[in-house]
N, C-alpha and C. Protein backbone atom coordinates (compact mmCIF):
# COMPACT_ATOMS: atom_id res chain seq x y z
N UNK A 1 -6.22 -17.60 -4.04
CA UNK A 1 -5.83 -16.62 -5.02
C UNK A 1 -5.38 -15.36 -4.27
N UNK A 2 -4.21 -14.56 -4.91
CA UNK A 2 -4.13 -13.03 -4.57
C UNK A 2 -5.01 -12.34 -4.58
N UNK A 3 -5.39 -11.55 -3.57
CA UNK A 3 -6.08 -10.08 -4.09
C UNK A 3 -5.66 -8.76 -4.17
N UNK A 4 -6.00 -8.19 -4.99
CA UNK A 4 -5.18 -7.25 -5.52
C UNK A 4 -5.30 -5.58 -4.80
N UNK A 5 -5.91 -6.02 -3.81
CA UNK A 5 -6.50 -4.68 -2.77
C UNK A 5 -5.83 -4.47 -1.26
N UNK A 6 -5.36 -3.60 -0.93
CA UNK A 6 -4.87 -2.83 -0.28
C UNK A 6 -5.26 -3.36 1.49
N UNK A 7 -6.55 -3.80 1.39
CA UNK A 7 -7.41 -4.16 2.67
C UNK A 7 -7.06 -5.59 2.88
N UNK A 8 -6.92 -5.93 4.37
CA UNK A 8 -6.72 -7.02 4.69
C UNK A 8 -7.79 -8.08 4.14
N UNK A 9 -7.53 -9.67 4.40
CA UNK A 9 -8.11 -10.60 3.60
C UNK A 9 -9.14 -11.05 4.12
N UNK A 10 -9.38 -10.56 5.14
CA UNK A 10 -10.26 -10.31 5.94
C UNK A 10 -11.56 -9.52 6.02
N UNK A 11 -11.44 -8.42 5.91
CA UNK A 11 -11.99 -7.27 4.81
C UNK A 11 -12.39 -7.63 3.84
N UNK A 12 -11.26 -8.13 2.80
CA UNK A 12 -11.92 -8.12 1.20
C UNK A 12 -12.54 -9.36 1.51
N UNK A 13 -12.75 -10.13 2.07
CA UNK A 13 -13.85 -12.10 1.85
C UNK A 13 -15.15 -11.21 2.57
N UNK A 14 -15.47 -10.54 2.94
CA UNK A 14 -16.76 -9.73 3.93
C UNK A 14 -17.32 -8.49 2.77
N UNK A 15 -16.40 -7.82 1.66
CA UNK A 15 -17.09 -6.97 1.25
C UNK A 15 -17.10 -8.10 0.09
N UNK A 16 -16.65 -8.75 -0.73
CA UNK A 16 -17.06 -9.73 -1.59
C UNK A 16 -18.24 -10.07 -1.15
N UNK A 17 -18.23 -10.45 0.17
CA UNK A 17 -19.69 -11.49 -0.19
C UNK A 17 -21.04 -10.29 0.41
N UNK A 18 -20.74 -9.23 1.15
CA UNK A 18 -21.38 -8.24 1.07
C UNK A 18 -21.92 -7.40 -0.03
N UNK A 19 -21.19 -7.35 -1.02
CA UNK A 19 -21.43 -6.74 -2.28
C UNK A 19 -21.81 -7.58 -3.43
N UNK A 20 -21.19 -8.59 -3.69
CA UNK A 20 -20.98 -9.42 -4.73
C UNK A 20 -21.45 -10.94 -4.63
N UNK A 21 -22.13 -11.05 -3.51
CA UNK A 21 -22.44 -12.61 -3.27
C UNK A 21 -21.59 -13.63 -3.89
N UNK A 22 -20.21 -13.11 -3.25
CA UNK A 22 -19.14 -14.22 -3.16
C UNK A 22 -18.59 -14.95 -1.99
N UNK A 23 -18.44 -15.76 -1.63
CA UNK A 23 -18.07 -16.51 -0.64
C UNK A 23 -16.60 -16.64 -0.80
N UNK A 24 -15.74 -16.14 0.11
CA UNK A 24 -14.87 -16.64 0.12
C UNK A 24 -14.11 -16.52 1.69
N UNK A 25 -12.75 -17.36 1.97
CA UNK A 25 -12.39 -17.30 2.63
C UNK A 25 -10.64 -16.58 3.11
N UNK A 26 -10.22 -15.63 3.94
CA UNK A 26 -9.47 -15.31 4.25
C UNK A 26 -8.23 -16.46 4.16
N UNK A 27 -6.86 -15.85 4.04
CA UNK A 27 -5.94 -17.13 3.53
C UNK A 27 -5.08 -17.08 5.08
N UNK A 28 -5.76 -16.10 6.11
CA UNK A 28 -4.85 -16.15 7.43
C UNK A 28 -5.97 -17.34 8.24
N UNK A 29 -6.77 -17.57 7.90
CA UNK A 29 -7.38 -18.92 8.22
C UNK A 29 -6.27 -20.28 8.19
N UNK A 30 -5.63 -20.42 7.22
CA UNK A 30 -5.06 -21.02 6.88
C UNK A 30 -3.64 -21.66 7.44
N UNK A 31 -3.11 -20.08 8.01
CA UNK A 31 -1.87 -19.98 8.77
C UNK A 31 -1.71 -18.34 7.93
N UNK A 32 0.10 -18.36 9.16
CA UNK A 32 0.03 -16.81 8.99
C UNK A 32 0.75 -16.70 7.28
N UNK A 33 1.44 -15.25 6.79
CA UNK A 33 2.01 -15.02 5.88
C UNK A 33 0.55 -15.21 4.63
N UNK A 34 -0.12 -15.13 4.77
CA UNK A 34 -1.15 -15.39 3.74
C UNK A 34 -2.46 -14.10 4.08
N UNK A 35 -1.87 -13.37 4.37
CA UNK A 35 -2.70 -11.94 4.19
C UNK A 35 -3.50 -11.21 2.82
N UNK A 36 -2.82 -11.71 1.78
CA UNK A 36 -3.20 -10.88 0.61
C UNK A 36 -3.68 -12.16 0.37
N UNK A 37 -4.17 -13.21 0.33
CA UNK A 37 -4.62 -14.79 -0.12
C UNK A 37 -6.36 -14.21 0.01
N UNK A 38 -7.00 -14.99 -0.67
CA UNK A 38 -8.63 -16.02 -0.40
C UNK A 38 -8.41 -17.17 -1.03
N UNK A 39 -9.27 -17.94 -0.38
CA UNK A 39 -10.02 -19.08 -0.98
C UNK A 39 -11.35 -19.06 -1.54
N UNK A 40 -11.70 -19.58 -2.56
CA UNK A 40 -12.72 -19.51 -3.58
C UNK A 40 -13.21 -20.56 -3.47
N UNK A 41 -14.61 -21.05 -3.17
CA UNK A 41 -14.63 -22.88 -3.26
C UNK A 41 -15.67 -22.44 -4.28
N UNK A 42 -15.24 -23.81 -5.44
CA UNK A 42 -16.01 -23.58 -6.46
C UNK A 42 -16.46 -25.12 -7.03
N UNK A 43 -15.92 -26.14 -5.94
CA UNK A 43 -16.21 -27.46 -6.39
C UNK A 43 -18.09 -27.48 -6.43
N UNK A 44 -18.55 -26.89 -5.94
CA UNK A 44 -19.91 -27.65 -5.96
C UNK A 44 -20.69 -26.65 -6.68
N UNK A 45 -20.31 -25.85 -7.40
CA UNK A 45 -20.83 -24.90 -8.64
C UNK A 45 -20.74 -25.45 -9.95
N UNK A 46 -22.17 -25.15 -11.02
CA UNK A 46 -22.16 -26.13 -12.04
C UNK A 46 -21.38 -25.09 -12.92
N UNK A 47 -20.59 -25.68 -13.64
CA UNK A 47 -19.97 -25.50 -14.88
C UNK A 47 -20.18 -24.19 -15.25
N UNK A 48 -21.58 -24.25 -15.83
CA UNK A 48 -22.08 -23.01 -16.49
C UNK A 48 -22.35 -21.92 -15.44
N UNK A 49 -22.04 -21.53 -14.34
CA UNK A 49 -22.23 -20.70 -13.56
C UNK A 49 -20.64 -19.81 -13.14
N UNK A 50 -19.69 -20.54 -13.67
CA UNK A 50 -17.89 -20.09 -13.63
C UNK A 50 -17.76 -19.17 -14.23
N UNK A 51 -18.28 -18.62 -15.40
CA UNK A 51 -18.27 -17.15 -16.01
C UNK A 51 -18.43 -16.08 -15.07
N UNK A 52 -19.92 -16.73 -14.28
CA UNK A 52 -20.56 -15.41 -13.86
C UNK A 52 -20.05 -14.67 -12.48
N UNK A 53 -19.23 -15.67 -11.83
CA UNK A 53 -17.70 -15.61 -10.59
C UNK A 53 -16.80 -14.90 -11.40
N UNK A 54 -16.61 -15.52 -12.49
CA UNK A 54 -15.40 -14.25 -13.12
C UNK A 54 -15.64 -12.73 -13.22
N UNK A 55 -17.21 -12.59 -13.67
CA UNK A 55 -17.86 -11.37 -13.79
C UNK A 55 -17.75 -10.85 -12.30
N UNK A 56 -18.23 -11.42 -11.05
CA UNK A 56 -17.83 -10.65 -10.28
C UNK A 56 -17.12 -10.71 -9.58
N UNK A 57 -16.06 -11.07 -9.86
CA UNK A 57 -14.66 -10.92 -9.40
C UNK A 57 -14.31 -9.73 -10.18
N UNK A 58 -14.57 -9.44 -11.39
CA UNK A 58 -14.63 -7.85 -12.21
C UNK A 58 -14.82 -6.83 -11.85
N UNK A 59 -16.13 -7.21 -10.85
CA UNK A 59 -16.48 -6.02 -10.99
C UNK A 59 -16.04 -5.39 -9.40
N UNK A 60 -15.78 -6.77 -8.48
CA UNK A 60 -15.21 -6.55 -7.44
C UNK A 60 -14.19 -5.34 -7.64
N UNK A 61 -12.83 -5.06 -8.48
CA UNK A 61 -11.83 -4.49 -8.38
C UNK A 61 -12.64 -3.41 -9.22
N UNK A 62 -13.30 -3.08 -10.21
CA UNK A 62 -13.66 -1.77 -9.74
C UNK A 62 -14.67 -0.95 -9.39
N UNK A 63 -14.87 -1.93 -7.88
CA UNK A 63 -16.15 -1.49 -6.92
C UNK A 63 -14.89 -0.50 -5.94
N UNK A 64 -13.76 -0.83 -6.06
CA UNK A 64 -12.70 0.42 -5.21
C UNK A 64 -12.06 1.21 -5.95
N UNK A 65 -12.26 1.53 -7.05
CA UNK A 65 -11.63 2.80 -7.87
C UNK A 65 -12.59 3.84 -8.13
């Protein structure tokens, strides 16, 4: 996914999971041109727990305003 922040993808996968106990991964892992990218792994999360990733992915964007 895009992220919508200013800070490399690098940065934002470290204060996600610093702040927000999100895991994710930088998209320059991947190869280059993928700076504003993460990866989200969400295969092994039950169902009913996908809301609460949305919630903080929420609150992620305005943990910088």
């Amino acid at each position: 996914m895009r992220h919508p922040f200013p800070a490399p993808a690098a940065a934002v996968a470290r204060r996600l999971a610093d702040r927000h106990n999100l895991l994710c991964l930088p998209g320059t892992y991947f190869g280059p041109g993928q700076d504003q990218a993460l990866r989200l792994a969400f295969a092994n999360l039950p169902a009913e727990k996908m809301a609460e990733v949305a919630l903080r992915l929420l609150a992620s964007q305005e943990d910088t305003r």
